[in-house]
Protein backbone atom coordinates (compact mmCIF):
# COMPACT_ATOMS: atom_id res chain seq x y z
CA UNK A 1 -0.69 1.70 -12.69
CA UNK A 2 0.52 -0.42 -10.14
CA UNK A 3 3.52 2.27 -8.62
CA UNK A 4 0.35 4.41 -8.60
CA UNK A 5 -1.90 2.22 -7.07
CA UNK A 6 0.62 1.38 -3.89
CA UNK A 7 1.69 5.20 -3.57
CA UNK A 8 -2.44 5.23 -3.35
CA UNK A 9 -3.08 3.25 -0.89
CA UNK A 10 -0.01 4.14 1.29
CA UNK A 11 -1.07 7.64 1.68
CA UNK A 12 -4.62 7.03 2.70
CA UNK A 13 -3.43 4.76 5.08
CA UNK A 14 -1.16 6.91 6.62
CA UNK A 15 2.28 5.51 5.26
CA UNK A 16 2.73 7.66 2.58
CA UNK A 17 2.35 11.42 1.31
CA UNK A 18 -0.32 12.45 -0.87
CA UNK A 19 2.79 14.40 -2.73
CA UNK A 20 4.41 11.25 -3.65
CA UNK A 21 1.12 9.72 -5.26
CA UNK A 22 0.42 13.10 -6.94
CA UNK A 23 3.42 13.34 -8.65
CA UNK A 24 3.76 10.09 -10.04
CA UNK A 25 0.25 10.60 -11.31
CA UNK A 26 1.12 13.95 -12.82
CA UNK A 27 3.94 11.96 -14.21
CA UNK A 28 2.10 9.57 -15.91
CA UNK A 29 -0.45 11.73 -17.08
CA UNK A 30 2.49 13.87 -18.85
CA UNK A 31 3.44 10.40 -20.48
CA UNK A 32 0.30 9.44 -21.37
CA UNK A 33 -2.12 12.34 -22.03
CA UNK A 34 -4.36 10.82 -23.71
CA UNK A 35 -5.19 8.05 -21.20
CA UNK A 36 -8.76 8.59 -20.54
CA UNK A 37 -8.90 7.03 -16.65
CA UNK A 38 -5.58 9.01 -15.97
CA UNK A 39 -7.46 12.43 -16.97
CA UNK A 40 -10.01 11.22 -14.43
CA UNK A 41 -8.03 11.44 -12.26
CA UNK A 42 -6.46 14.34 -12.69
CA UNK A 43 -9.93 15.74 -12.95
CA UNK A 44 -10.65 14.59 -9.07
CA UNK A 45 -7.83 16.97 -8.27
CA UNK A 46 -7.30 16.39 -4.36
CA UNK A 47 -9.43 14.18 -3.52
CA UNK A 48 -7.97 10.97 -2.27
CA UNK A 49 -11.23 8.71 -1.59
CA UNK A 50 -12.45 10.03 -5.17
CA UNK A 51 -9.01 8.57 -6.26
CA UNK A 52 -9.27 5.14 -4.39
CA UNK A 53 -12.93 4.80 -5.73
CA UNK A 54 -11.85 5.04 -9.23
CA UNK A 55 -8.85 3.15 -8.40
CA UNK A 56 -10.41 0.05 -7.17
CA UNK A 57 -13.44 0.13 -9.31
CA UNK A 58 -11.19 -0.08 -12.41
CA UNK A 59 -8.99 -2.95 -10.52
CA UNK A 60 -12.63 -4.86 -9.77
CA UNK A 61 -13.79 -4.54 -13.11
CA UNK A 62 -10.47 -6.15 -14.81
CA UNK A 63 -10.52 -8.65 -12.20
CA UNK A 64 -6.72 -7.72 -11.99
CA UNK A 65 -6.05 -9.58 -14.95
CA UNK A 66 -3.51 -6.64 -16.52
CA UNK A 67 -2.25 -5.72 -12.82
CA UNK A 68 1.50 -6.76 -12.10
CA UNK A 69 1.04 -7.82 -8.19
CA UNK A 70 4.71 -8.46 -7.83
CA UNK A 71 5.32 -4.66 -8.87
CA UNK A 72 2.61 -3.20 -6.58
CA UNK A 73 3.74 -5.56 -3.75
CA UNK A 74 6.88 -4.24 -4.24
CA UNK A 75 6.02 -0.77 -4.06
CA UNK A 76 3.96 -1.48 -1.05
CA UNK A 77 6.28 -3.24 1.01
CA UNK A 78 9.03 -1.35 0.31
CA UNK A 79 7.32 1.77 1.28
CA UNK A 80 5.77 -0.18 4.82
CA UNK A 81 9.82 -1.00 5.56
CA UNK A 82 11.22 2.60 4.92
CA UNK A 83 8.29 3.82 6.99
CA UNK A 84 8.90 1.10 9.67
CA UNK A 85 12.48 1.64 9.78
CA UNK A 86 12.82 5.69 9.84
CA UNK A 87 9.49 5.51 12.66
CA UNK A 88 9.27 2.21 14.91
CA UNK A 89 12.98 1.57 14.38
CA UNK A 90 13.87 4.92 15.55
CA UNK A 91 10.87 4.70 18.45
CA UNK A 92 8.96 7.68 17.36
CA UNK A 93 5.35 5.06 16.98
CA UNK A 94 5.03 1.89 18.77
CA UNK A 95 4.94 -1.32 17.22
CA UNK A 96 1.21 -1.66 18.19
CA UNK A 97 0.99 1.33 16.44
CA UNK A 98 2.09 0.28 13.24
CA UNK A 99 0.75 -2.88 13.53
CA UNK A 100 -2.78 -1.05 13.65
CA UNK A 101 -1.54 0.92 10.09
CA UNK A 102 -0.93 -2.41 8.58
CA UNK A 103 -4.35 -3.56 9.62
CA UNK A 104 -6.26 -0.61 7.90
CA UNK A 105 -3.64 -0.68 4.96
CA UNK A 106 -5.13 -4.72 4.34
CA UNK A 107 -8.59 -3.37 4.43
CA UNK A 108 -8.34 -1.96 1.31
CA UNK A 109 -6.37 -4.43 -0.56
CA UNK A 110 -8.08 -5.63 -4.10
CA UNK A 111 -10.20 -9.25 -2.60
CA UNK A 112 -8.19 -10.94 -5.25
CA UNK A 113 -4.75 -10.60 -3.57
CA UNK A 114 -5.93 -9.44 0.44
CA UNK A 115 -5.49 -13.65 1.27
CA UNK A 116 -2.80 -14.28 -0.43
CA UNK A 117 1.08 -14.08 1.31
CA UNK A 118 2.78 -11.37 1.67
CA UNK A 119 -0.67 -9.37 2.01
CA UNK A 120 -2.18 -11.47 4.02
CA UNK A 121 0.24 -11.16 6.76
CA UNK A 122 -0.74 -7.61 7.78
CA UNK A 123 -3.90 -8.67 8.83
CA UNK A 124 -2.28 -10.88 11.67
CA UNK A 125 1.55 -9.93 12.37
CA UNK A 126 0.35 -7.21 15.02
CA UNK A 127 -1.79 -10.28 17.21
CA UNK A 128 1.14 -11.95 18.83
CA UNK A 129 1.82 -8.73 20.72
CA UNK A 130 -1.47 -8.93 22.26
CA UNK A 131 1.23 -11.94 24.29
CA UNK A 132 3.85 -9.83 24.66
CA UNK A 133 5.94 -11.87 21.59
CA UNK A 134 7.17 -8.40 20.46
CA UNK A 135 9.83 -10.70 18.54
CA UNK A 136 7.47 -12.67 16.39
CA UNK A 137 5.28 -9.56 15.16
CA UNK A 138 8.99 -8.20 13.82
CA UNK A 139 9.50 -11.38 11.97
CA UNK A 140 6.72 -11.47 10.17
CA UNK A 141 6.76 -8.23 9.04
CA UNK A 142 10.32 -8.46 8.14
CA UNK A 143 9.09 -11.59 6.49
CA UNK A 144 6.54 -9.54 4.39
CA UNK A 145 9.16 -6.95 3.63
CA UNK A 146 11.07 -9.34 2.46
CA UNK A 147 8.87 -11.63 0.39
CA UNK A 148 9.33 -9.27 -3.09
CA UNK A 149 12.72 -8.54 -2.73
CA UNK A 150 15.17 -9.33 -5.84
């Protein structure tokens, strides 16, 4: 649920393709067919807020007490540093840009983990440009790519 989950929440903000998300869900539904919250899902067909909705009502109502955060913050930062490397690396979106992603990515973070490092850090990493420290916004979000690595 967790792979799910980040593939999720990178689409709808923008860092991710809704193809990517579908397909692990159609893979997990294949695995698990008789999952009940899967087949809801599946039942939402397209609809990405739907998805979310049911997402993060299930996550509220476990508290996150069966939710790996190590495996979703994996999947999420490793998707933000592909995305951040193959666009602002290559210069096709600014910096600012991304920064603003990262911002709207945070916002819909679970309240349990949205305060806690490396989450946290997307809500801030973009305000030292607003000083022209270009180099200390890329630090901390190398720092938050880096925080889950093995």
């Amino acid at each position: 649920m967790e792979k799910l989950t980040g593939l999720l929440l990178l689409c709808l903000s923008g860092f991710g393709s809704a193809e990517s998300y579908f397909a692990e869900l159609d893979k997990l539904f294949t695995e698990r067919p008789d999952d009940e919250f899967l087949f809801e899902l599946e039942d939402c067909l397209k609809d990405l807020r739907g998805h979310w909705a049911r997402v993060s009502e299930l996550l509220e109502c476990s508290s996150g007490k069966d939710f790996d955060i190590e495996l979703f913050g994996r999947k999420i930062f490793g998707g933000l540093e592909k995305y951040f490397d193959e666009n602002v690396g290559t210069g096709k979106i600014t910096l600012c840009d991304f920064g603003r992603r990262c911002y709207k990515l945070w916002l819909l973070f679970p309240w349990n983990i949205c305060n806690d490092d490396p989450f946290v850090i997307l809500c801030y990493a973009d305000e030292p440009l607003d000083y022209g420290d270009e180099k200390q916004s890329m630090e901390l979000y190398r720092r938050a790519f880096d925080y889950f690595k093995e």
